[in-house]
N, C-alpha and C. Protein backbone atom coordinates (compact mmCIF):
# COMPACT_ATOMS: atom_id res chain seq x y z
N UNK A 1 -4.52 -35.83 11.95
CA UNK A 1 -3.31 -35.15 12.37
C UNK A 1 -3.06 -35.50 13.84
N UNK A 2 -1.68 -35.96 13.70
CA UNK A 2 -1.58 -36.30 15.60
C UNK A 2 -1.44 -35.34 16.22
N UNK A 3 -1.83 -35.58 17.93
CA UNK A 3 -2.27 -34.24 18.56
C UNK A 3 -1.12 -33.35 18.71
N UNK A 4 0.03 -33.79 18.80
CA UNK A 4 1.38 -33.07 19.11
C UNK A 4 1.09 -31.82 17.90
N UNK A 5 1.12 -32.50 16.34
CA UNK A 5 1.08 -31.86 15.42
C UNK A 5 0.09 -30.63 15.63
N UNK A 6 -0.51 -30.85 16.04
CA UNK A 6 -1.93 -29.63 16.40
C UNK A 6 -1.50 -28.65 17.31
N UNK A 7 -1.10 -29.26 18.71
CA UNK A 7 -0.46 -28.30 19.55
C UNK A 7 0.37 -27.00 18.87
N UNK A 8 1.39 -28.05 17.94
CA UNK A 8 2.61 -27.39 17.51
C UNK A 8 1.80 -26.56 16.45
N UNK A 9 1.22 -26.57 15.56
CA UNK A 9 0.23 -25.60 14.59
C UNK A 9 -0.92 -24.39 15.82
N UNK A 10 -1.27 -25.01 16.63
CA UNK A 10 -2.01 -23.54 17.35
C UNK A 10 -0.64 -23.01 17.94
N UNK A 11 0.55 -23.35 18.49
CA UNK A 11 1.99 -22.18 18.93
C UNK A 11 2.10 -21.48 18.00
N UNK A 12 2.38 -22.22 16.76
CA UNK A 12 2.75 -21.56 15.70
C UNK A 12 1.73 -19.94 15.26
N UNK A 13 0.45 -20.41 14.80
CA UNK A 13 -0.78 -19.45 14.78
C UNK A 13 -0.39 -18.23 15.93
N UNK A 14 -0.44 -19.05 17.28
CA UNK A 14 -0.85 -17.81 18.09
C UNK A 14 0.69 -17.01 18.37
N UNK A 15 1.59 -17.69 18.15
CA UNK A 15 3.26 -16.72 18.00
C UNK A 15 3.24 -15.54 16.99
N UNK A 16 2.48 -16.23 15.75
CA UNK A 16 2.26 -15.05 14.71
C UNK A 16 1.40 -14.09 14.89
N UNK A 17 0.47 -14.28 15.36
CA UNK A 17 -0.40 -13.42 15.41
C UNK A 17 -0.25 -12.11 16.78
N UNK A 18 0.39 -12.89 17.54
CA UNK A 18 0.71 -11.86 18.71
C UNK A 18 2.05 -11.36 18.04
N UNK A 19 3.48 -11.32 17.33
CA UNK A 19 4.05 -10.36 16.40
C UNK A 19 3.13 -9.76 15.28
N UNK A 20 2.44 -10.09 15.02
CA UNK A 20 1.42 -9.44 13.45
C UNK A 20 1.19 -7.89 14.69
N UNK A 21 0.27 -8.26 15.85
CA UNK A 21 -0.14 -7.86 16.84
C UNK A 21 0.83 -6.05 17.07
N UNK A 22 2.05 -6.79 17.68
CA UNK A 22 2.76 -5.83 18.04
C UNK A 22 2.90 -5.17 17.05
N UNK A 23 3.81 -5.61 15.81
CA UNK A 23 4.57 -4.88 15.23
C UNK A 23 3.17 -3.54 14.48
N UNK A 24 2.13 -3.98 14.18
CA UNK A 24 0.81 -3.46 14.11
C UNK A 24 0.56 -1.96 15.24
N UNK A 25 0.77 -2.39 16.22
CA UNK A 25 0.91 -1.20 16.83
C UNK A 25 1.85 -0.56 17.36
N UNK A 26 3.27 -0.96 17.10
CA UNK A 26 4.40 -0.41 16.72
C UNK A 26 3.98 0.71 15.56
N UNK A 27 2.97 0.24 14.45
CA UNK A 27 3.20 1.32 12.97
C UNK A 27 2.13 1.97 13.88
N UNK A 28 1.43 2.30 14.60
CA UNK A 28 -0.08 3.11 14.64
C UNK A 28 0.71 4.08 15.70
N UNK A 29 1.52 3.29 16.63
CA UNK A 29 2.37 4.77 16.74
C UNK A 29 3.25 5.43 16.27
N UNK A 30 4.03 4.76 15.29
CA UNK A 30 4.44 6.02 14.27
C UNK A 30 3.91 6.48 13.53
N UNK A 31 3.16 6.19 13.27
CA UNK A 31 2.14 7.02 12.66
C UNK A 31 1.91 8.32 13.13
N UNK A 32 1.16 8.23 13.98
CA UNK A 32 0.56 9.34 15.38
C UNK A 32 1.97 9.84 15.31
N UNK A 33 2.96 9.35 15.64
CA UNK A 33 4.01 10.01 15.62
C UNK A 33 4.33 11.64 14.89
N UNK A 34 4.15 10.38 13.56
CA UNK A 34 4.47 11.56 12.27
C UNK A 34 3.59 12.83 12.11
N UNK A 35 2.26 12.39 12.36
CA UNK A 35 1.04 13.17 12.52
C UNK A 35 1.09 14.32 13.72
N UNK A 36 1.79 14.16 14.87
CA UNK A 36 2.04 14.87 15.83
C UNK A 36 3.51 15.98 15.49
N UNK A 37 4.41 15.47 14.77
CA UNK A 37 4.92 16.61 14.41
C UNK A 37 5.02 17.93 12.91
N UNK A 38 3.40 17.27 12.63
CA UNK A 38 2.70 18.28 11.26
C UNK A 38 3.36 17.35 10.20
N UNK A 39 4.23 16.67 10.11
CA UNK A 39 3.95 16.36 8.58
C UNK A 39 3.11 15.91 7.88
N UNK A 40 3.14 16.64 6.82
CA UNK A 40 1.39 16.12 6.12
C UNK A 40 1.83 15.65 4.87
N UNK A 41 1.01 15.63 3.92
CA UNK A 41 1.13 15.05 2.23
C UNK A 41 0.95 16.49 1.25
N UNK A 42 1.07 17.42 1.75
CA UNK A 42 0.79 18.74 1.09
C UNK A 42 1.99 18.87 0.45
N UNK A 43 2.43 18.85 -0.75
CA UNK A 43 3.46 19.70 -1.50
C UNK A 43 4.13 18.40 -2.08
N UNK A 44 3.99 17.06 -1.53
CA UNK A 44 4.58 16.06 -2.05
C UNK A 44 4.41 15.61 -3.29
N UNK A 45 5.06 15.13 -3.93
CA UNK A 45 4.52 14.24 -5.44
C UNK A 45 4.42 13.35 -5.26
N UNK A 46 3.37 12.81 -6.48
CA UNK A 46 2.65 11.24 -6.37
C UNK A 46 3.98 10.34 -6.20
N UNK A 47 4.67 10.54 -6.88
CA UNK A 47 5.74 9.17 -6.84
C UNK A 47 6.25 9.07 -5.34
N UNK A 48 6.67 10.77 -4.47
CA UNK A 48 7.13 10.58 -3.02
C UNK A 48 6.01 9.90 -1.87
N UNK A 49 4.71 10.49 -2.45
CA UNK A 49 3.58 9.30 -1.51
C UNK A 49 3.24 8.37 -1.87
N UNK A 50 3.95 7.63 -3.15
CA UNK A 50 3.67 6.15 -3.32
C UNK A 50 4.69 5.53 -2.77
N UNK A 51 6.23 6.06 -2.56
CA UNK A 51 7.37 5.76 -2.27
C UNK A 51 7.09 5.56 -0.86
N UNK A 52 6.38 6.21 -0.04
CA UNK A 52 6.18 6.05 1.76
C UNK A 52 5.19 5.38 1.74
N UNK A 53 4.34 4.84 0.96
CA UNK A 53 2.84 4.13 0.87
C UNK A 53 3.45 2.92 1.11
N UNK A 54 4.83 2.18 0.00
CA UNK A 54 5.01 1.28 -0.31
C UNK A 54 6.04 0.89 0.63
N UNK A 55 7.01 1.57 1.53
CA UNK A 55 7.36 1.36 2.50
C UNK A 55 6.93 0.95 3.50
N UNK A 56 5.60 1.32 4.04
CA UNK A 56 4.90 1.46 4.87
C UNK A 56 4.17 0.33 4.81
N UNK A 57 3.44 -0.37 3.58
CA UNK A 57 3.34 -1.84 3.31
C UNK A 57 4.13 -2.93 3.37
N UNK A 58 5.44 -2.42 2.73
CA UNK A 58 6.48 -3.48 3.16
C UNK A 58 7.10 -3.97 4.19
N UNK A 59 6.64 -2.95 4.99
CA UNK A 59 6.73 -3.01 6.62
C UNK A 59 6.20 -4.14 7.55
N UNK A 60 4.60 -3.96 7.20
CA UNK A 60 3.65 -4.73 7.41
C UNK A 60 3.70 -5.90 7.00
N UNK A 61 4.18 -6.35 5.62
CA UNK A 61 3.88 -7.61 4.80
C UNK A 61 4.94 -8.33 5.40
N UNK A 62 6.05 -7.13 6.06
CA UNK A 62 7.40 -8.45 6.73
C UNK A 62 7.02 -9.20 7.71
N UNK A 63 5.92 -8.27 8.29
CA UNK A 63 5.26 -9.70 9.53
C UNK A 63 4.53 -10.48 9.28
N UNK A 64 3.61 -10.62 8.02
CA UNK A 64 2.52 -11.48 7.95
C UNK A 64 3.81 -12.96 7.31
N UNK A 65 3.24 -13.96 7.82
CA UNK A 65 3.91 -15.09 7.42
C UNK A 65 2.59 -16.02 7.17
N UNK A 66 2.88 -17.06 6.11
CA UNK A 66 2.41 -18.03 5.37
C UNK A 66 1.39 -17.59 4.40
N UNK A 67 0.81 -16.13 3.99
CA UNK A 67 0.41 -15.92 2.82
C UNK A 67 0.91 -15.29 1.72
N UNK A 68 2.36 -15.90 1.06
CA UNK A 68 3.47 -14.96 -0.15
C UNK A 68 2.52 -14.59 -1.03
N UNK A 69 1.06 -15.55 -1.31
CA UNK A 69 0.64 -15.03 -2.45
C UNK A 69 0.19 -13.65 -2.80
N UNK A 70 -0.76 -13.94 -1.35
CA UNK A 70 -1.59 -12.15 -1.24
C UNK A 70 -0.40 -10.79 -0.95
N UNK A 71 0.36 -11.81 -0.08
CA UNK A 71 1.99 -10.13 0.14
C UNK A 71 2.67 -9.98 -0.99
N UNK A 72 2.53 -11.01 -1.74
CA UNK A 72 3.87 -10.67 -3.19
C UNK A 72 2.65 -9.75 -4.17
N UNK A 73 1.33 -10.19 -4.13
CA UNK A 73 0.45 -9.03 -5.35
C UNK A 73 0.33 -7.61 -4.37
N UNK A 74 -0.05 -7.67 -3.19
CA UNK A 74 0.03 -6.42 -2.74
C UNK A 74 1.12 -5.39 -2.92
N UNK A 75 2.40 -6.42 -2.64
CA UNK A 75 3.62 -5.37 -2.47
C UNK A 75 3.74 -5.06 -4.21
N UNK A 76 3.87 -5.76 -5.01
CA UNK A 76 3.48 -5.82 -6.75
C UNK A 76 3.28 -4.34 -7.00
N UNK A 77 1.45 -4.54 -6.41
CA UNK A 77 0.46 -3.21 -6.61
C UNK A 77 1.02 -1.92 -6.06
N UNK A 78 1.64 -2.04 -5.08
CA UNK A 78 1.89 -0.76 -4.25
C UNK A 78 2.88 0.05 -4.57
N UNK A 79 4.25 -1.31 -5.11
CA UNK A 79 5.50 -0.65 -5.64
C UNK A 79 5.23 0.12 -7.25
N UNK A 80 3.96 -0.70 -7.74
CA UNK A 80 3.86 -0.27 -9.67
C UNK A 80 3.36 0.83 -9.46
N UNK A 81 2.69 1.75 -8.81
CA UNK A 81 2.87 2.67 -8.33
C UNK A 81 3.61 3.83 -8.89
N UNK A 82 4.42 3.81 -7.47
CA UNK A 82 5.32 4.77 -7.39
C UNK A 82 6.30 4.68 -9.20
N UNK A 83 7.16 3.64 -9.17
CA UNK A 83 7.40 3.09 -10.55
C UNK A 83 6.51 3.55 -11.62
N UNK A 84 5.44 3.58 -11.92
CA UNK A 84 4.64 4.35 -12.93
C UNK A 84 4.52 5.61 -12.98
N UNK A 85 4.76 6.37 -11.70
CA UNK A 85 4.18 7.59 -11.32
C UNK A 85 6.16 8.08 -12.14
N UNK A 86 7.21 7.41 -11.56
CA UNK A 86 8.26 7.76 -12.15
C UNK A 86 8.66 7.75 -13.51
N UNK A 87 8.02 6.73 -14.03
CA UNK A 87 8.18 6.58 -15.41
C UNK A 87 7.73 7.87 -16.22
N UNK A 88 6.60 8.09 -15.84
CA UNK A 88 5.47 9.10 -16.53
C UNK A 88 6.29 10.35 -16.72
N UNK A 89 7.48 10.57 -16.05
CA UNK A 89 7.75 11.62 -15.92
C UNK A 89 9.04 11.98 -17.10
N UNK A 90 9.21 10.81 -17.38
CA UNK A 90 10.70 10.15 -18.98
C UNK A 90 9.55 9.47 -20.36
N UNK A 91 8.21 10.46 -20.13
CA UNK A 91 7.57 9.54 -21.24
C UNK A 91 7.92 10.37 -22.26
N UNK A 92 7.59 9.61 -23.22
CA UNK A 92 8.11 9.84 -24.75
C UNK A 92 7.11 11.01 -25.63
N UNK A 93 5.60 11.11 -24.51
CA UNK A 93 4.81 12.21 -25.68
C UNK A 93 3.82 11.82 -25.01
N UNK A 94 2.58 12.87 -24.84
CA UNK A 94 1.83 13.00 -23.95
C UNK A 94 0.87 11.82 -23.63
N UNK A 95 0.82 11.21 -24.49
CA UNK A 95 0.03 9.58 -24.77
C UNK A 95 0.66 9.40 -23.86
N UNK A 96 1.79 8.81 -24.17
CA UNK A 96 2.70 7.63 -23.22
C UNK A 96 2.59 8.63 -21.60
N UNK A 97 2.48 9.76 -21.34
CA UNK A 97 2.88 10.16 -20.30
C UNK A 97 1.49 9.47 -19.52
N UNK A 98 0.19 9.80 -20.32
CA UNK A 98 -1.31 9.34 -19.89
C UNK A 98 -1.12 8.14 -19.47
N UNK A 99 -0.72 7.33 -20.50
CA UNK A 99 -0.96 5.68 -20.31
C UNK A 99 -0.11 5.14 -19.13
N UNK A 100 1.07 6.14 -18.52
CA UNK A 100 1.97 5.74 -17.45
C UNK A 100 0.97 6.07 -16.23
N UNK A 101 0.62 7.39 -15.92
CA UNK A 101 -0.25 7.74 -15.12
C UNK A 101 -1.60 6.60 -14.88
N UNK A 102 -2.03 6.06 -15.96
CA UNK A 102 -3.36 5.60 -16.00
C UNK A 102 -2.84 4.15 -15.96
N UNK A 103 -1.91 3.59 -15.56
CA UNK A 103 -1.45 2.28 -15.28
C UNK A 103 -0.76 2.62 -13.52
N UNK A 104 -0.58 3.43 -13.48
CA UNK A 104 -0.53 3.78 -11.69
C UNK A 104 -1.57 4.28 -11.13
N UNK A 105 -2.48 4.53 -11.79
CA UNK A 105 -4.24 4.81 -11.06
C UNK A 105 -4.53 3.19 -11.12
N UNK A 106 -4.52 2.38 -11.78
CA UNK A 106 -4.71 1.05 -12.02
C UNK A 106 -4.57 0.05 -10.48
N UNK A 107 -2.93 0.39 -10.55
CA UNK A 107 -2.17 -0.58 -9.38
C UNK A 107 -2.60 0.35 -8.44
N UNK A 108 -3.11 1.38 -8.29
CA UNK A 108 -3.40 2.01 -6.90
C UNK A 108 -4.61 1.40 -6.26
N UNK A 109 -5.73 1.41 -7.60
CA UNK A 109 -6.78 0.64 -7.17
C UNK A 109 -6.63 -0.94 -6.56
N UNK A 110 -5.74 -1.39 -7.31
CA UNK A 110 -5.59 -3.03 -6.99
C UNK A 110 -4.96 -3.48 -5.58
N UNK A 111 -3.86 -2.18 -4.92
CA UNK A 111 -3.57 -1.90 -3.82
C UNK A 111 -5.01 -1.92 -2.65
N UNK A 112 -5.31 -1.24 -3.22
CA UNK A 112 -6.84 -1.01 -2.25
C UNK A 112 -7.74 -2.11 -2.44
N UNK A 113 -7.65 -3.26 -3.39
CA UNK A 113 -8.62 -3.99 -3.31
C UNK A 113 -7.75 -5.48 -2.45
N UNK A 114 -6.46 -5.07 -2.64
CA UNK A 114 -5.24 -6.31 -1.89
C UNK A 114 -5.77 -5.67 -0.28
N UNK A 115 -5.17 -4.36 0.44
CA UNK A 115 -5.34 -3.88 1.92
C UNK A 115 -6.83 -4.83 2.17
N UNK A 116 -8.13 -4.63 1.76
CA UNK A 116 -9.33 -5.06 1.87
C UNK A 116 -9.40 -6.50 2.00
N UNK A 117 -8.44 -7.24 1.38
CA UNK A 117 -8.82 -8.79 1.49
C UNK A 117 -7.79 -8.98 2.73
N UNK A 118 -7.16 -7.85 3.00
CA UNK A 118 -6.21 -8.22 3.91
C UNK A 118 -6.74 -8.38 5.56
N UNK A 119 -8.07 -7.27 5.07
CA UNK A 119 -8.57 -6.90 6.58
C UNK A 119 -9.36 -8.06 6.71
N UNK A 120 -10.20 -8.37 5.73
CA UNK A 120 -11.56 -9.47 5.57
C UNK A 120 -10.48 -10.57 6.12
N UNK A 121 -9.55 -10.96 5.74
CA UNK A 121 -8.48 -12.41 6.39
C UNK A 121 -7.93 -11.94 7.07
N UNK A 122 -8.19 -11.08 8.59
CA UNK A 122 -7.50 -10.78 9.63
C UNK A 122 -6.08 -10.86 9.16
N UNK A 123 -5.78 -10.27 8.55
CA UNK A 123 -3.80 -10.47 8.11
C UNK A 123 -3.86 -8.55 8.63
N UNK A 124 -4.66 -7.72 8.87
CA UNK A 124 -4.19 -6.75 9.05
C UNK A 124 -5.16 -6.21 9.76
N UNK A 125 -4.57 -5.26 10.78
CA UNK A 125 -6.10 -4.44 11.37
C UNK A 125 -6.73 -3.64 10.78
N UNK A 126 -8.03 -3.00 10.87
CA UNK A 126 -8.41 -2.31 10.06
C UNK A 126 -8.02 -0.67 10.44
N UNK A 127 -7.83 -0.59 11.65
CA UNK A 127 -7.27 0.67 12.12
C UNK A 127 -6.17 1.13 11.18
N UNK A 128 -5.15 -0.15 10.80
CA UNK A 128 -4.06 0.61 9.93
C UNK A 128 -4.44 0.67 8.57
N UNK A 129 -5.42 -0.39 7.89
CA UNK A 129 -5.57 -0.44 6.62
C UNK A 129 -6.19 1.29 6.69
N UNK A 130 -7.08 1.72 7.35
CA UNK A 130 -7.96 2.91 7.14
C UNK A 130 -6.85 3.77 6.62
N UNK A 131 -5.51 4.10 7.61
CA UNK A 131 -4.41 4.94 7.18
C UNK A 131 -4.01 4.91 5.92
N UNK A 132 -3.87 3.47 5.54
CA UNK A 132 -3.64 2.93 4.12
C UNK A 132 -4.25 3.33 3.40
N UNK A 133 -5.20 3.11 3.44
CA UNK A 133 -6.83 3.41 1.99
C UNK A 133 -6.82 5.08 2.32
N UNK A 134 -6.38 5.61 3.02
CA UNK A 134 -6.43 6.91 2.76
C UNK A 134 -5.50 7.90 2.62
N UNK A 135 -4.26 7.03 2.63
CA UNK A 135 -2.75 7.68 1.60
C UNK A 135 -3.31 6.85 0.59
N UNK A 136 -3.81 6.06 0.29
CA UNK A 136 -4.02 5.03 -1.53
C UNK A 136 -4.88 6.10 -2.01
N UNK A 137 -6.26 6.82 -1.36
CA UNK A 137 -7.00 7.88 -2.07
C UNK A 137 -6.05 9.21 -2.20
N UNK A 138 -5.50 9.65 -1.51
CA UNK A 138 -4.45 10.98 -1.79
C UNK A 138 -4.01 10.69 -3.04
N UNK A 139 -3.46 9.71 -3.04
CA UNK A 139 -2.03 9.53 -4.43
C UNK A 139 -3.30 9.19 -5.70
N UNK A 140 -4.47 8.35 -5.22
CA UNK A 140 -5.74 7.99 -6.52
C UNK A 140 -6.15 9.66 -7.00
N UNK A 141 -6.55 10.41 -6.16
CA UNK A 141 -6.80 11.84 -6.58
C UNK A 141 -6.36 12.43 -6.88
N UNK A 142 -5.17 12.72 -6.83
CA UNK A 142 -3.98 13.42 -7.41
C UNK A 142 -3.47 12.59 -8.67
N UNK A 143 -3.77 11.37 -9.23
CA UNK A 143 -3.46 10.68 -10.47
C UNK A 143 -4.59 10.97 -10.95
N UNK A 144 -5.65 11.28 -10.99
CA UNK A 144 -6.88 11.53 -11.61
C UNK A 144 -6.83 12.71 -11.77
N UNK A 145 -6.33 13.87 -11.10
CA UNK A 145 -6.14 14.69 -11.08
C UNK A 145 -5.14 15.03 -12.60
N UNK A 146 -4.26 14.73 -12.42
CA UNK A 146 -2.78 14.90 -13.09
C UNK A 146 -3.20 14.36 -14.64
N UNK A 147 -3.80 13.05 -14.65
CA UNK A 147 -4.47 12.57 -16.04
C UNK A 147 -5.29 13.37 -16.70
N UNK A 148 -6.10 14.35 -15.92
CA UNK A 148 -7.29 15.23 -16.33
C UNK A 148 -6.87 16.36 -17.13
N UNK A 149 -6.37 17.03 -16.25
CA UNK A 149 -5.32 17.80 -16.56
C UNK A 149 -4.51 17.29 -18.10
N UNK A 150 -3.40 16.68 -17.92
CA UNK A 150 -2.86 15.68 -19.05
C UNK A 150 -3.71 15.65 -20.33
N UNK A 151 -5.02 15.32 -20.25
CA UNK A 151 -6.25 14.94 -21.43
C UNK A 151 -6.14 16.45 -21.78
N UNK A 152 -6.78 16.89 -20.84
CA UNK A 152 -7.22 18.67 -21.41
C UNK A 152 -6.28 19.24 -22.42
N UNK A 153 -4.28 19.12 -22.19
CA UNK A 153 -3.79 19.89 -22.55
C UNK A 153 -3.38 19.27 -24.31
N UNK A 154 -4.25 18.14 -24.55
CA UNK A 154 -3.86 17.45 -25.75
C UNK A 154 -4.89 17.70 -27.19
N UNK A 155 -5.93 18.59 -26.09
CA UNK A 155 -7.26 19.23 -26.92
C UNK A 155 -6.69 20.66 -27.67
């Protein structure tokens, strides 16, 4: 590779990574933000904290540039989600309501295993993934929750 070409590939690298950078702690203070004026996840439904989960990813994934593969399955995982959690709610009979729920416990997990490869390939800090993986466990416990429930009332 001629050296120009190289130059021009480390600008490139280090331009991205100092926006990955900012916009990164652009979200950690809204965050804190949100957190500073009490809003919490208490009273919400799974579909409204998958709906801000998946926002909140899509946020992020707008800055990462040159990996579509890993941002198009993440954002995938994050949006099937909320989308399942909505479906479940127009199902046809308590099966189908289970199998909607238990296909959005699914993509929740796969969310959490996408944030993780995200941190391991510096594509994200881990300061924000932590926020992440722990709105992904709220909405995982409350679908485990809701399925349990769901099973019981079919006995």
């Amino acid at each position: 590779m001629p050296c120009g070409a190289r130059k021009n590939l480390y600008h490139i690298a280090t331009e991205q990574s100092e926006v990955i950078s900012h916009l990164q702690s652009k979200y950690i203070a809204l965050r804190s933000n949100i957190s500073q004026k009490g809003e919490s996840m208490d009273n919400k439904t799974i579909k409204e904290l998958a709906v801000e989960l998946t926002v909140e990813i899509t946020a992020i994934c707008d800055s990462i540039k040159g990996r579509s593969v890993f941002v198009n399955q993440l954002l995938r995982s994050c949006s099937s989600i909320g989308a399942n959690a909505h479906e479940a709610r127009y199902a046809q009979s308590n099966a189908d309501f289970i199998n909607k729920l238990e296909i959005a416990l699914k993509e929740c997990y796969e969310t959490e295993y996408w944030l993780e490869l995200f941190v391991k390939s510096e594509l994200l800090n881990r300061e924000i993934a932590k926020d992440l993986y722990n709105q992904c466990g709220t909405i995982r416990r409350m679908l485990i929750a809701s399925i349990n429930t769901a099973k019981e009332n079919v006995k």
